[in-house]
C-alpha atoms as a PDB file:
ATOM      1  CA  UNK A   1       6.518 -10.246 -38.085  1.00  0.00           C
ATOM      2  CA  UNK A   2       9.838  -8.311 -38.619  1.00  0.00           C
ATOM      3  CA  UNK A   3      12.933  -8.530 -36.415  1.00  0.00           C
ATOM      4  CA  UNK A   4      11.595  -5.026 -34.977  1.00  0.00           C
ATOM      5  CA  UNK A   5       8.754  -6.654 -34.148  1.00  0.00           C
ATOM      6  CA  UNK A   6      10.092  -9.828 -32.414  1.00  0.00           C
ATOM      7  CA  UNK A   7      12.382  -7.656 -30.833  1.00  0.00           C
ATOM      8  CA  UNK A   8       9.646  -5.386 -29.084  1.00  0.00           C
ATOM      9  CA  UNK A   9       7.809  -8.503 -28.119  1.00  0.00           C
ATOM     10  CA  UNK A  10      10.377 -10.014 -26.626  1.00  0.00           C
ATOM     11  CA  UNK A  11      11.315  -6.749 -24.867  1.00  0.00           C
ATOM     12  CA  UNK A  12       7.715  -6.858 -23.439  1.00  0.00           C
ATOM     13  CA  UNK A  13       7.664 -10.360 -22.843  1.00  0.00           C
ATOM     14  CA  UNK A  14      11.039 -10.401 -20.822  1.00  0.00           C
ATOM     15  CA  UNK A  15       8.868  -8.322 -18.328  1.00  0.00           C
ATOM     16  CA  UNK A  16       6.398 -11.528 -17.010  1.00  0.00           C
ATOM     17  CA  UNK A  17       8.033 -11.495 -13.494  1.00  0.00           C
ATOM     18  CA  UNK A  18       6.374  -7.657 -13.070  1.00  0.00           C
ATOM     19  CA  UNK A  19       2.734  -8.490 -15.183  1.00  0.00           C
ATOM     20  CA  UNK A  20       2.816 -11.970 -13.229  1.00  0.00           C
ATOM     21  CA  UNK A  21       3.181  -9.954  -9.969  1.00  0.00           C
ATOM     22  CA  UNK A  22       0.462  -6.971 -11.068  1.00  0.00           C
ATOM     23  CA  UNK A  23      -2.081  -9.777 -12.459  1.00  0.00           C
ATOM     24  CA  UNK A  24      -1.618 -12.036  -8.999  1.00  0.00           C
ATOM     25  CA  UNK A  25      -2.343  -8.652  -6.971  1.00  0.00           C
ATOM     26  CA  UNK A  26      -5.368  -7.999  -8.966  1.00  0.00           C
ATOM     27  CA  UNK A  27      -6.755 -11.464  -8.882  1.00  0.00           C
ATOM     28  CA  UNK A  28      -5.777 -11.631  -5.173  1.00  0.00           C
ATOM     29  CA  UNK A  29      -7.811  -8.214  -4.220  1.00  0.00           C
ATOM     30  CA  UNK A  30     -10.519 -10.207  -6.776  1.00  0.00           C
ATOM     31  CA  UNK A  31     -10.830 -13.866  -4.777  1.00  0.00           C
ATOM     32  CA  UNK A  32     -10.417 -11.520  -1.296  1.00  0.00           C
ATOM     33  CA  UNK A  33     -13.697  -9.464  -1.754  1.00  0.00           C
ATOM     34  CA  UNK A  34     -15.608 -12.274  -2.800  1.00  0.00           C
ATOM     35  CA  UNK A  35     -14.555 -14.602  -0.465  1.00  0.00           C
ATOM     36  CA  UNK A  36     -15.587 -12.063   2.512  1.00  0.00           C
ATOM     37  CA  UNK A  37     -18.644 -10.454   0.802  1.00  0.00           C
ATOM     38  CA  UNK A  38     -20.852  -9.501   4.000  1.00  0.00           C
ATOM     39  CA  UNK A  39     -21.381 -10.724   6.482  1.00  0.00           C
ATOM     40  CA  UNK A  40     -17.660 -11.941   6.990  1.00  0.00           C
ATOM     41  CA  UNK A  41     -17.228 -13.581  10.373  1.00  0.00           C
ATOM     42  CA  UNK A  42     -13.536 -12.551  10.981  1.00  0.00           C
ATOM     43  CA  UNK A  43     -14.158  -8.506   9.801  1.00  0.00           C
ATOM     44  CA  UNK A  44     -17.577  -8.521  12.641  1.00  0.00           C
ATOM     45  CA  UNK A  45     -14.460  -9.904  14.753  1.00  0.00           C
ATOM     46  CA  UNK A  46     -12.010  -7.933  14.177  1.00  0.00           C
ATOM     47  CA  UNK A  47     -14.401  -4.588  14.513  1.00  0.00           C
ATOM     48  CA  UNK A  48     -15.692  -5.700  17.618  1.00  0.00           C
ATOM     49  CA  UNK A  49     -12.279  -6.358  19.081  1.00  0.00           C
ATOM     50  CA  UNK A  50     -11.237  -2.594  18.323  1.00  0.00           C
ATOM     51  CA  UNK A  51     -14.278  -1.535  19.299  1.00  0.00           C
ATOM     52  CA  UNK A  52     -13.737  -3.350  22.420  1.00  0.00           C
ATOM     53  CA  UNK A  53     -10.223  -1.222  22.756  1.00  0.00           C
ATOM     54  CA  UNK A  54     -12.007   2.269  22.590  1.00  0.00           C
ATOM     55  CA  UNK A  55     -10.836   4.555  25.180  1.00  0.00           C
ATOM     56  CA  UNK A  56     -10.037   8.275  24.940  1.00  0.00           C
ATOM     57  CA  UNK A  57      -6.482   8.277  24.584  1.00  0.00           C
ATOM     58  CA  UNK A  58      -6.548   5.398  22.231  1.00  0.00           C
ATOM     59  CA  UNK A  59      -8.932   7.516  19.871  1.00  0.00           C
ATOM     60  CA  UNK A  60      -6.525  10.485  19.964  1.00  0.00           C
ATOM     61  CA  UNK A  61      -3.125   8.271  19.483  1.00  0.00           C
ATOM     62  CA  UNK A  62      -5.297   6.468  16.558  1.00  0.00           C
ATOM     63  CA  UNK A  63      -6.653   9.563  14.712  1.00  0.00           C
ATOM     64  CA  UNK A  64      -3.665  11.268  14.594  1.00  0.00           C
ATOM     65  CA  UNK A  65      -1.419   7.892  13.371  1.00  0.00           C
ATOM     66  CA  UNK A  66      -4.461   6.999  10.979  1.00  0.00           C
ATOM     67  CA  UNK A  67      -3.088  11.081   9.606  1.00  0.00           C
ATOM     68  CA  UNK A  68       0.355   9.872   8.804  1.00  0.00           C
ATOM     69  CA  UNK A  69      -1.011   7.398   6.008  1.00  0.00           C
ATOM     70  CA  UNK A  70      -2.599  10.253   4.617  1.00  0.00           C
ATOM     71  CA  UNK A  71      -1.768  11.545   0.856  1.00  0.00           C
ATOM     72  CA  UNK A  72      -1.829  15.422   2.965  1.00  0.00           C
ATOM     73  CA  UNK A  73       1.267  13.749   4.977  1.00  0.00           C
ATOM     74  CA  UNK A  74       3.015  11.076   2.484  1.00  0.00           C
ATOM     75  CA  UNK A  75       3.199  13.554  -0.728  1.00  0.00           C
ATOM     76  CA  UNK A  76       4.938  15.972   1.260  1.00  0.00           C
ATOM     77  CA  UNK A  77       7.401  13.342   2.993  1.00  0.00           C
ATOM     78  CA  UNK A  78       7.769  11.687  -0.395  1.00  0.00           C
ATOM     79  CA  UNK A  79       9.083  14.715  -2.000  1.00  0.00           C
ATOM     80  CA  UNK A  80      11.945  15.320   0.561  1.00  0.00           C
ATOM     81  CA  UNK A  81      12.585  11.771  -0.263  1.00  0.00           C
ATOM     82  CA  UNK A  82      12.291  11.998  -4.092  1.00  0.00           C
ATOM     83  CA  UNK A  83      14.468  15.632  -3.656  1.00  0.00           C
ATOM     84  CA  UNK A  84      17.365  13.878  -1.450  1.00  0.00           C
ATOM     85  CA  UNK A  85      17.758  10.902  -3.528  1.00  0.00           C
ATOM     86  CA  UNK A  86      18.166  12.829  -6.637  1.00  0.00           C
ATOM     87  CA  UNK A  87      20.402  15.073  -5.245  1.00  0.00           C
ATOM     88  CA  UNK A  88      22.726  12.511  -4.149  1.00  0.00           C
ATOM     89  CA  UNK A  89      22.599  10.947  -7.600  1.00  0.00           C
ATOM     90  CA  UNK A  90      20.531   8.208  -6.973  1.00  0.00           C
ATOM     91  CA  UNK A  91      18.045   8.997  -9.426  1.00  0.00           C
ATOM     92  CA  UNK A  92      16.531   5.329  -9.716  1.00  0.00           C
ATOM     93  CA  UNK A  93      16.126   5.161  -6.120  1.00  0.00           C
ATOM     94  CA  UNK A  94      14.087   8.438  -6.345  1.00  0.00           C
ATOM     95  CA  UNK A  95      11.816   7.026  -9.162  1.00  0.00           C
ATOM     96  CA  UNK A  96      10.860   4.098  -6.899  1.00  0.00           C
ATOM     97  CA  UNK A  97       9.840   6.162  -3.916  1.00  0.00           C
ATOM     98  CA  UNK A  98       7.538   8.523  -6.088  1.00  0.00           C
ATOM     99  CA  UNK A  99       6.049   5.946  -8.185  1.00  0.00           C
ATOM    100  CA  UNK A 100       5.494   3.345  -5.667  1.00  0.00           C
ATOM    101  CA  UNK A 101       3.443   5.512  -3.642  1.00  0.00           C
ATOM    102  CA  UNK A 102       1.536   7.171  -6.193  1.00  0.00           C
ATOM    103  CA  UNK A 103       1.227   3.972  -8.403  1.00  0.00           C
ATOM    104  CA  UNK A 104      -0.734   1.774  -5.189  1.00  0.00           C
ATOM    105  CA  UNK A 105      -2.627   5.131  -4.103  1.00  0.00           C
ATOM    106  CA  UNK A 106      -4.501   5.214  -7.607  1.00  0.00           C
ATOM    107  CA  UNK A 107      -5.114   1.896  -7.648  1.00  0.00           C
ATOM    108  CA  UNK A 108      -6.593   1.810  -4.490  1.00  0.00           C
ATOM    109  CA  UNK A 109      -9.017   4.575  -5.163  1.00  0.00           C
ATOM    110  CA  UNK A 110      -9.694   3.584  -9.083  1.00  0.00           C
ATOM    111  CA  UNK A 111     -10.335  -0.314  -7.594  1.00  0.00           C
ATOM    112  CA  UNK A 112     -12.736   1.265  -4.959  1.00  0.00           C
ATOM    113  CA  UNK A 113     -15.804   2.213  -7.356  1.00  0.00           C
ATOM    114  CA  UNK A 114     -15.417  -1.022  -8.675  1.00  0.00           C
ATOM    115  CA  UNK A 115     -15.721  -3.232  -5.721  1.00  0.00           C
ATOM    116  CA  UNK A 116     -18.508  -0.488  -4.389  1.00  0.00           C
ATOM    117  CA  UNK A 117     -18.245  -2.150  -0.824  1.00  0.00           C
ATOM    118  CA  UNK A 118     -20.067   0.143   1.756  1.00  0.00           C
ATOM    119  CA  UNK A 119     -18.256   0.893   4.690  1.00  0.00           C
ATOM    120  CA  UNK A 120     -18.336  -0.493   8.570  1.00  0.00           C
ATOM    121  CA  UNK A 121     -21.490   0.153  10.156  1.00  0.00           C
ATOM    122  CA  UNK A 122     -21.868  -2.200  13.422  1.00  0.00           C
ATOM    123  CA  UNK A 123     -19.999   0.238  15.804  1.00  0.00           C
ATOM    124  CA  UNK A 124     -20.078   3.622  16.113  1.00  0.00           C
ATOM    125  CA  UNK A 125     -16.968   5.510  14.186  1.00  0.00           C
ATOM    126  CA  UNK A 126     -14.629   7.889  15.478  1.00  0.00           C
ATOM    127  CA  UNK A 127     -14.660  10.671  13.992  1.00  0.00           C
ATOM    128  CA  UNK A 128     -15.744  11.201  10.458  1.00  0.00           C
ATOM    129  CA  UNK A 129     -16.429   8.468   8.154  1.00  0.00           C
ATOM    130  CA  UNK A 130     -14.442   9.090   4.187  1.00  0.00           C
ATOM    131  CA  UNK A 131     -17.342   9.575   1.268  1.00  0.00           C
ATOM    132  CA  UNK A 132     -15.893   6.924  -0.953  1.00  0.00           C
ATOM    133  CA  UNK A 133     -16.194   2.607  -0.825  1.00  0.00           C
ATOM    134  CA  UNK A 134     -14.551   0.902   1.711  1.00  0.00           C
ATOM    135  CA  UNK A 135     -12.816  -1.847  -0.115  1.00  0.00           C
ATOM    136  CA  UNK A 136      -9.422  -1.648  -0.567  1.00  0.00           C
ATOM    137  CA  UNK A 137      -8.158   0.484   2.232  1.00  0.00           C
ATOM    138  CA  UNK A 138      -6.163   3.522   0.794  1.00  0.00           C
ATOM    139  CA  UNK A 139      -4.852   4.563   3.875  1.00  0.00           C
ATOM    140  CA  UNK A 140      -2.957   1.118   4.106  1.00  0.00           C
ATOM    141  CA  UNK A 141      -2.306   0.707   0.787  1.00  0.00           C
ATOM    142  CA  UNK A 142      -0.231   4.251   0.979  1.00  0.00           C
ATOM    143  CA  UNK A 143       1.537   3.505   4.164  1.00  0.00           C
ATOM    144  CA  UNK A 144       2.399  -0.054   2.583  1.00  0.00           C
ATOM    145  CA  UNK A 145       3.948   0.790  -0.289  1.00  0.00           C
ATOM    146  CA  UNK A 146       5.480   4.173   1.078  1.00  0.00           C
ATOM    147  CA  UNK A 147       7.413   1.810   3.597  1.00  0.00           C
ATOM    148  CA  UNK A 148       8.282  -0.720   1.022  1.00  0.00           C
ATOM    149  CA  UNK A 149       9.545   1.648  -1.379  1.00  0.00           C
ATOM    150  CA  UNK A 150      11.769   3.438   0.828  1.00  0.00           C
ATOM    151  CA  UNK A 151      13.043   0.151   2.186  1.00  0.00           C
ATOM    152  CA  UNK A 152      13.995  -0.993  -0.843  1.00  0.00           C
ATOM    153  CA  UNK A 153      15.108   2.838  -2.094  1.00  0.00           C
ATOM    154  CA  UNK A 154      17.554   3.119   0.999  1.00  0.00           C
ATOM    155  CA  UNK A 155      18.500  -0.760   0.697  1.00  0.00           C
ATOM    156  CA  UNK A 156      20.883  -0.496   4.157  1.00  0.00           C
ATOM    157  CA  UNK A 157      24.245  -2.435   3.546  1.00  0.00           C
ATOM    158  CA  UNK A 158      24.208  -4.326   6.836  1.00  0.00           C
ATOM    159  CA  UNK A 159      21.334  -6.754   8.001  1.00  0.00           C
ATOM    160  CA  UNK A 160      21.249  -5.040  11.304  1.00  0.00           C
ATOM    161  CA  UNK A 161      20.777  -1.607   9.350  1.00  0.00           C
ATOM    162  CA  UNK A 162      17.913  -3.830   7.303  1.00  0.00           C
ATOM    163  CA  UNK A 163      16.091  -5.515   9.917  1.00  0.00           C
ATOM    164  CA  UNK A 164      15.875  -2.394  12.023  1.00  0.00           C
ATOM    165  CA  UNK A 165      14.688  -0.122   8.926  1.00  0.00           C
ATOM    166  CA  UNK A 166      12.195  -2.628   8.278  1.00  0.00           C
ATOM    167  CA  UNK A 167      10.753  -3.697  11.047  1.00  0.00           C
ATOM    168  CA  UNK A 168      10.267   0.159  12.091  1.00  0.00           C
ATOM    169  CA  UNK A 169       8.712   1.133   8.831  1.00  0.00           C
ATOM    170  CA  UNK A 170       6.877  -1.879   8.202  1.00  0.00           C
ATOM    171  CA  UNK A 171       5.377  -1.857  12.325  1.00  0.00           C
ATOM    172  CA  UNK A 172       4.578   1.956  11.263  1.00  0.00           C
ATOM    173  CA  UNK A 173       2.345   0.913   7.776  1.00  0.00           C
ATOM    174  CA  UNK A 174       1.170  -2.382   9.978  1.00  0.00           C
ATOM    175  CA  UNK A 175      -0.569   0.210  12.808  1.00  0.00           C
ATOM    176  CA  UNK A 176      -1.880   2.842   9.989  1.00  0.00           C
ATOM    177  CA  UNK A 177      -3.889  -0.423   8.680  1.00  0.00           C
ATOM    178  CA  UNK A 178      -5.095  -1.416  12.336  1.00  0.00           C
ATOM    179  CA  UNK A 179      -5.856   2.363  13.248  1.00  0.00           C
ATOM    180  CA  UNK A 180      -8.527   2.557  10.029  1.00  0.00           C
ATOM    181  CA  UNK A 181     -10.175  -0.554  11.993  1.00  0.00           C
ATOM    182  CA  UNK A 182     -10.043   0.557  15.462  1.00  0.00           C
ATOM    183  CA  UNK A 183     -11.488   3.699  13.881  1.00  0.00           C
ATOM    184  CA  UNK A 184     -14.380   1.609  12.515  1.00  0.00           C
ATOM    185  CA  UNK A 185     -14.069   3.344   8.658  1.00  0.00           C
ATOM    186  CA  UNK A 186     -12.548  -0.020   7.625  1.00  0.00           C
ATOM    187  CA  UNK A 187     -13.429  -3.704   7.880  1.00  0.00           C
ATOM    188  CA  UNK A 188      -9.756  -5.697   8.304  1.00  0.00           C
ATOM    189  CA  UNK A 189     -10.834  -7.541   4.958  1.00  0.00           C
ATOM    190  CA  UNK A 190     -10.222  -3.917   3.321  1.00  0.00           C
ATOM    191  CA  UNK A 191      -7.367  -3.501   4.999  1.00  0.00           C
ATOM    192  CA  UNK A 192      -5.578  -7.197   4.185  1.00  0.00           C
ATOM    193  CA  UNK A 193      -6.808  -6.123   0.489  1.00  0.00           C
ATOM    194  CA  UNK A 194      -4.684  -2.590   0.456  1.00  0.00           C
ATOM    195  CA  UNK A 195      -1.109  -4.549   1.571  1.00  0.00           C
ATOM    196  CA  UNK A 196      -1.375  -7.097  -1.084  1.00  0.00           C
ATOM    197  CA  UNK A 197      -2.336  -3.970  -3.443  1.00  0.00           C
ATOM    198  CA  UNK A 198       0.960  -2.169  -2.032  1.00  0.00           C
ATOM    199  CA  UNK A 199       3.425  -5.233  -2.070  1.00  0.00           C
ATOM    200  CA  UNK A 200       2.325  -6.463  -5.646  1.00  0.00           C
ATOM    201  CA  UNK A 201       2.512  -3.044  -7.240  1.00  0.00           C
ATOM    202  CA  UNK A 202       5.937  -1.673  -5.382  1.00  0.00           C
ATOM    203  CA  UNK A 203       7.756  -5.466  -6.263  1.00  0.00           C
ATOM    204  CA  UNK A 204       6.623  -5.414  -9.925  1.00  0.00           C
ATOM    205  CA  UNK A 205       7.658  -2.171 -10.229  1.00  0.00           C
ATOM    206  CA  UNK A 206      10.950  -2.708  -8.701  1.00  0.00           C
ATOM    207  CA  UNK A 207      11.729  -5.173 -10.784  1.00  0.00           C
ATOM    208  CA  UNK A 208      10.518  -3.271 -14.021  1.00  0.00           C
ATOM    209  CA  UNK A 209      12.683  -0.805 -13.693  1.00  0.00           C
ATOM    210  CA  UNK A 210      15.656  -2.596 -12.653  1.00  0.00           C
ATOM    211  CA  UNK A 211      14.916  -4.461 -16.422  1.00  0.00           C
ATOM    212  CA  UNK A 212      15.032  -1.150 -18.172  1.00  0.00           C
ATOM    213  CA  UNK A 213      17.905  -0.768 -16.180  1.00  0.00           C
ATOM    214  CA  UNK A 214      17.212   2.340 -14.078  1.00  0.00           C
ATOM    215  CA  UNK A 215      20.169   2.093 -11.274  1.00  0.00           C
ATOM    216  CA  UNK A 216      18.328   1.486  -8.213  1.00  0.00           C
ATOM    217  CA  UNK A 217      22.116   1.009  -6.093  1.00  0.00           C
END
């Protein structure tokens, strides 16, 4: 092996914080379906507990904050993001945000197929139930790493500035995962699944490009 060679391996190598971080999320999303294959006690509680919630205005507030974790809502929001970063010259910043979310929202839907778990069936649904596997939840897995990203894009000076940034945005991505149970299209198994999904992809990548030494402030 040449000094080219070394040098490109030990380029790559340099990198195990981000592989050690995208290899734990895929083992964890791994051990976490087969440990609550059905029928998992603590999903048939958790539905039934939402289910035991149902009331009319609770549907509506649910449906429509179940819509903000939506690809038809984040892309859009995203973009402003991605466009106002870059304008103000933080380019690296602006890379996080778009990549974060798009990064966990394909590996949510590419890990569904795989994991082929059918979706919540005790309770009736509200509304319509989505075509596709259950298992990780997409919607959360979005919202997650949409709120982690832009957390970590924005990175407020202050703690006060932090810990009211994140508790807001991470309360917001914590109610998109319990609206996909109270809506009965996801068991809370699925939804636990699409967090770690989020966290593990937006911190490796983080720290990636910080190593290729994108500016991210």
């Amino acid at each position: 092996m040449n000094a080219l060679d070394r040098a490109a391996w030990s380029h790559w190598l340099s990198l195990w914080p981000a592989w050690l971080l995208w290899a734990g999320g895929a083992l964890g999303l791994i051990l976490l379906e087969s440990l609550t294959a059905q029928p998992f006690v603590p999903d048939r509680w958790g539905l039934a507990a939402a289910q035991a919630l149902r009331g009319a205005r609770l549907d509506a507030w649910f449906g429509a904050l179940t819509w903000t974790g939506s690809l038809s809502v984040l892309i859009p929001v995203t973009g402003l993001g991605v466009a106002a970063l870059a304008w103000s010259g933080r380019s690296g910043q602006a890379w996080l945000l778009a990549l974060g979310l798009l990064g966990a929202s394909l590996a949510a839907h590419a890990s569904k197929p795989w994991f082929a778990r059918l979706r919540p069936d005790l309770y009736a649904p509200v509304g319509s139930v989505p075509l596709d596997a259950s298992y990780p939840s997409a919607h959360t897995a979005q919202a997650m790493a949409f709120a982690l990203s832009l957390f970590l894009a924005l990175r407020p000076q202050t703690a006060g500035d932090a810990v009211w940034l994140g508790a807001g945005l991470f309360a917001w991505a914590a109610c998109v995962g319990f609206s996909r149970v109270y809506l009965q299209v996801h068991y809370p198994s699925d939804v636990v699944a699409g967090a770690l999904l989020a966290l593990s992809w937006v911190l490796g990548l983080g720290y990636l490009l910080k190593h290729l030494n994108v500016p991210l402030g």
